[in-house]
N, C-alpha and C. Protein backbone atom coordinates (compact mmCIF):
# COMPACT_ATOMS: atom_id res chain seq x y z
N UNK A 1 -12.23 -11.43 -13.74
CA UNK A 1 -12.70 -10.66 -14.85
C UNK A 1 -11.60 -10.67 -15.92
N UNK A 2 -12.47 -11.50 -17.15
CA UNK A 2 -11.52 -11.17 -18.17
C UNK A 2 -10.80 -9.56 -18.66
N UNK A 3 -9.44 -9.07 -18.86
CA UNK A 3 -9.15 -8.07 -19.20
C UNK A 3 -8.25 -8.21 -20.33
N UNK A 4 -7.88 -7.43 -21.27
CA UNK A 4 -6.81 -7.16 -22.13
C UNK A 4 -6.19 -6.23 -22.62
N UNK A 5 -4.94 -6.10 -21.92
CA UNK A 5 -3.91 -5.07 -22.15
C UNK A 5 -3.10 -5.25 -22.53
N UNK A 6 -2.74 -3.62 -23.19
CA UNK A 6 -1.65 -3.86 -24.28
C UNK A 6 -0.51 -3.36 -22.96
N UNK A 7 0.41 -3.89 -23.05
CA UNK A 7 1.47 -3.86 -21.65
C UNK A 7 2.68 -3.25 -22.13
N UNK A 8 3.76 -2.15 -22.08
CA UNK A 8 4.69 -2.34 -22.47
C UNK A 8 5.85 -3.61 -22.19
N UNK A 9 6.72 -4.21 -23.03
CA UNK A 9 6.65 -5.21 -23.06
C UNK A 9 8.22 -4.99 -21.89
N UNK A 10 9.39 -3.80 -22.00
CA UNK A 10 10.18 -3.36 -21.45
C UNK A 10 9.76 -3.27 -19.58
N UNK A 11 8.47 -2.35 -19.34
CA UNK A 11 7.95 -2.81 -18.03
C UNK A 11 7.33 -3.49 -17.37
N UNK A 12 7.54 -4.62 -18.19
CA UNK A 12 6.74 -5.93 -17.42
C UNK A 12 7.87 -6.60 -17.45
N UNK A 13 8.80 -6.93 -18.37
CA UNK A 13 10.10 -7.07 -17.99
C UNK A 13 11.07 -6.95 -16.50
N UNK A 14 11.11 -5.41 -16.47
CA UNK A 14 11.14 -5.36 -15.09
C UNK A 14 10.23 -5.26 -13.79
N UNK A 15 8.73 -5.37 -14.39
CA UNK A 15 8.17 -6.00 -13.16
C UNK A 15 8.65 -7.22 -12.69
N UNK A 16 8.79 -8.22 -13.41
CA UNK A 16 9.14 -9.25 -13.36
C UNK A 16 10.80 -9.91 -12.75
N UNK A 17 11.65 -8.42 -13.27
CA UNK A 17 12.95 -8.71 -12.01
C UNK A 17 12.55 -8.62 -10.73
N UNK A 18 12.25 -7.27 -10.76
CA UNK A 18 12.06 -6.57 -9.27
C UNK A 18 11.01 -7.41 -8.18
N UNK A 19 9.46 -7.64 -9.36
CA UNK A 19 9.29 -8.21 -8.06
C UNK A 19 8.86 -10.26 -7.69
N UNK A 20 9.94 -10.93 -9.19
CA UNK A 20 10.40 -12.26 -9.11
C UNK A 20 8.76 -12.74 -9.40
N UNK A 21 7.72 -12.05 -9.89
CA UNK A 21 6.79 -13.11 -10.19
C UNK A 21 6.98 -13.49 -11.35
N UNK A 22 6.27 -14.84 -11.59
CA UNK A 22 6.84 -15.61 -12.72
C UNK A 22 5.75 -15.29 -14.52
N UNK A 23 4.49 -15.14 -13.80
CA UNK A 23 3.57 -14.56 -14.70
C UNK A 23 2.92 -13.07 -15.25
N UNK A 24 2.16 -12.65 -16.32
CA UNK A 24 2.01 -11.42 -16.28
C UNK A 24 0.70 -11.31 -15.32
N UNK A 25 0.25 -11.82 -14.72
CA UNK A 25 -1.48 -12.33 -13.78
C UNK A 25 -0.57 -11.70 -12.68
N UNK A 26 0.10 -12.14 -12.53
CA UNK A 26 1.07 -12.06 -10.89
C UNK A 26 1.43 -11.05 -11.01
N UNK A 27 2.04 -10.61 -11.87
CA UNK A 27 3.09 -9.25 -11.85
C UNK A 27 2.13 -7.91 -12.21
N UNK A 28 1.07 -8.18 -12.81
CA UNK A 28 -0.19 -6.82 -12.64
C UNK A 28 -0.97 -6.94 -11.00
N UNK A 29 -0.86 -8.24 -10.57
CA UNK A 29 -1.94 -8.25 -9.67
C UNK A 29 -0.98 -7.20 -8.43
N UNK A 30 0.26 -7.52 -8.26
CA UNK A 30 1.00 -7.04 -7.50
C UNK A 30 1.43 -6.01 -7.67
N UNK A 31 1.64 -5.47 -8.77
CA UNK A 31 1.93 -3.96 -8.93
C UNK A 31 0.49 -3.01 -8.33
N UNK A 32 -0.27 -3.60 -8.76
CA UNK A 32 -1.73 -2.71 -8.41
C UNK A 32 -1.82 -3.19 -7.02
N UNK A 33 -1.61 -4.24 -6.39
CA UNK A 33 -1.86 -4.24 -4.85
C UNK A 33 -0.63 -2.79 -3.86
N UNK A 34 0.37 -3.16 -4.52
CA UNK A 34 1.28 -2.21 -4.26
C UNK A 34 0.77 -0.49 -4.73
N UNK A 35 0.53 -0.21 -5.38
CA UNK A 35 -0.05 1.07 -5.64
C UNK A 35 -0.76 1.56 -4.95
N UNK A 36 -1.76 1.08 -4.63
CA UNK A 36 -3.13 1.21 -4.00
C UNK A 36 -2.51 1.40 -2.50
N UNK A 37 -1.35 0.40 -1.98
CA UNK A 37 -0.88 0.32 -0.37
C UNK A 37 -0.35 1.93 -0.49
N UNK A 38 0.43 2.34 -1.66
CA UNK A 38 1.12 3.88 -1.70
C UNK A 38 0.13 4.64 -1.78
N UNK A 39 -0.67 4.68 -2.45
CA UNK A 39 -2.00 5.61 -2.39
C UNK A 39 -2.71 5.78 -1.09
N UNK A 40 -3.24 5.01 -0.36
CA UNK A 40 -3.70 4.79 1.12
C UNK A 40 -2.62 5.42 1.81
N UNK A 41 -0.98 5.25 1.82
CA UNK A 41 -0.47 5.50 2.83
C UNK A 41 0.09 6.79 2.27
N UNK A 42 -0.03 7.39 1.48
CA UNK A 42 -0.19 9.23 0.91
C UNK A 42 -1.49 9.83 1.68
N UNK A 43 -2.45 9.34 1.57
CA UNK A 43 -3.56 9.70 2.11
C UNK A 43 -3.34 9.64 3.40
N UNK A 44 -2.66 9.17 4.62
CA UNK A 44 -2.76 8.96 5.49
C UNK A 44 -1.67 10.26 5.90
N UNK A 45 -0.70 9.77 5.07
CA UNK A 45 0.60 10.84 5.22
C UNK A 45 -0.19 12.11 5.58
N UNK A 46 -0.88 12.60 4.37
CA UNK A 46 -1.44 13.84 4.49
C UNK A 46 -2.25 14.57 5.62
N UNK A 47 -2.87 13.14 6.11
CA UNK A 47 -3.33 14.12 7.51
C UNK A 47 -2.11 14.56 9.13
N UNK A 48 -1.08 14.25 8.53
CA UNK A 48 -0.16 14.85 9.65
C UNK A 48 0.02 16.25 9.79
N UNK A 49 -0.48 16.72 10.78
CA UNK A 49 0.01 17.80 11.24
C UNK A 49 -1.46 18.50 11.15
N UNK A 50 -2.40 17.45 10.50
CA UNK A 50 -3.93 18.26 10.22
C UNK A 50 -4.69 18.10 11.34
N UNK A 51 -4.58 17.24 12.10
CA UNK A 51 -5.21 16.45 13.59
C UNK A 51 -5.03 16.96 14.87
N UNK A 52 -5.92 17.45 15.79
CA UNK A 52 -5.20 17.69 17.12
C UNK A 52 -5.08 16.92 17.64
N UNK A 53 -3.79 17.12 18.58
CA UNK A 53 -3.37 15.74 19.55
C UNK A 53 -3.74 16.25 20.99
N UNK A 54 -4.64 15.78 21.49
CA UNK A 54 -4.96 15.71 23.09
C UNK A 54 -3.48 15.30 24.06
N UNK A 55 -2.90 16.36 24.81
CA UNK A 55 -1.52 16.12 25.03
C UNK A 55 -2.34 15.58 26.84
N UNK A 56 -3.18 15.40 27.35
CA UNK A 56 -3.51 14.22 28.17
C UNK A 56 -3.99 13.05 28.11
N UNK A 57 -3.77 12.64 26.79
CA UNK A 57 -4.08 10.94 26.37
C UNK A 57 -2.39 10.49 27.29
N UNK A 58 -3.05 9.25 27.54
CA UNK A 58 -2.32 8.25 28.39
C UNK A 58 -1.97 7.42 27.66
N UNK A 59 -1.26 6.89 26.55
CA UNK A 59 -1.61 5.56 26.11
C UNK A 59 -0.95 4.50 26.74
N UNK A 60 -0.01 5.25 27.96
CA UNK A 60 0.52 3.64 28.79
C UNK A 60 -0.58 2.85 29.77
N UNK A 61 -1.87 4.26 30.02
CA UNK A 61 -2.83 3.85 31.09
C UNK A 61 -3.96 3.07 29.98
N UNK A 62 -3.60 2.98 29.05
CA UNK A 62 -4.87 2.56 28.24
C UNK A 62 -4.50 0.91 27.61
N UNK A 63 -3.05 1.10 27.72
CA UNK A 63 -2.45 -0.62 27.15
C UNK A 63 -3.20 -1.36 28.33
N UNK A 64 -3.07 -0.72 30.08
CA UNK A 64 -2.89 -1.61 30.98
C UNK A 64 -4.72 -2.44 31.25
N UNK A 65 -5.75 -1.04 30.34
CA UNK A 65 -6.84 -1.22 30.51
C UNK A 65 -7.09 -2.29 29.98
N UNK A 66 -8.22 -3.77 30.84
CA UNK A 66 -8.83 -5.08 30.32
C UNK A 66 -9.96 -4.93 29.62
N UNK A 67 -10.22 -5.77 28.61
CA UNK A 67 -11.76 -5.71 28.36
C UNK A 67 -12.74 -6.59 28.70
């Protein structure tokens, strides 16, 4: 999908140190793949401590289980 953005020109700059891609295609595609991985793993963060843990799960008896 064609898009067009106005980019600051200073942070694409250092997109482009940090994360060595050579184009601005590369260096948006990867910043937004990266975002999205922090967003998911905030969301995930957040359910700690929200979950009960069944303190008779086995998980050494469950590695040994075949399918």
């Amino acid at each position: 999908m064609a898009t067009n953005l106005a980019l600051d020109p200073e942070l694409l700059e250092r997109a482009f140190i940090v994360s060595g891609e050579r184009t601005k295609k590369a260096a948006v595609t990867r910043a937004l793949q990266e975002f999205i991985a922090r967003r998911e793993q905030r969301k995930l963060a957040e359910l700690l401590g929200k979950l009960d843990w069944d303190a008779s799960y086995d998980y050494k008896a469950e590695r040994s289980r075949r399918s």
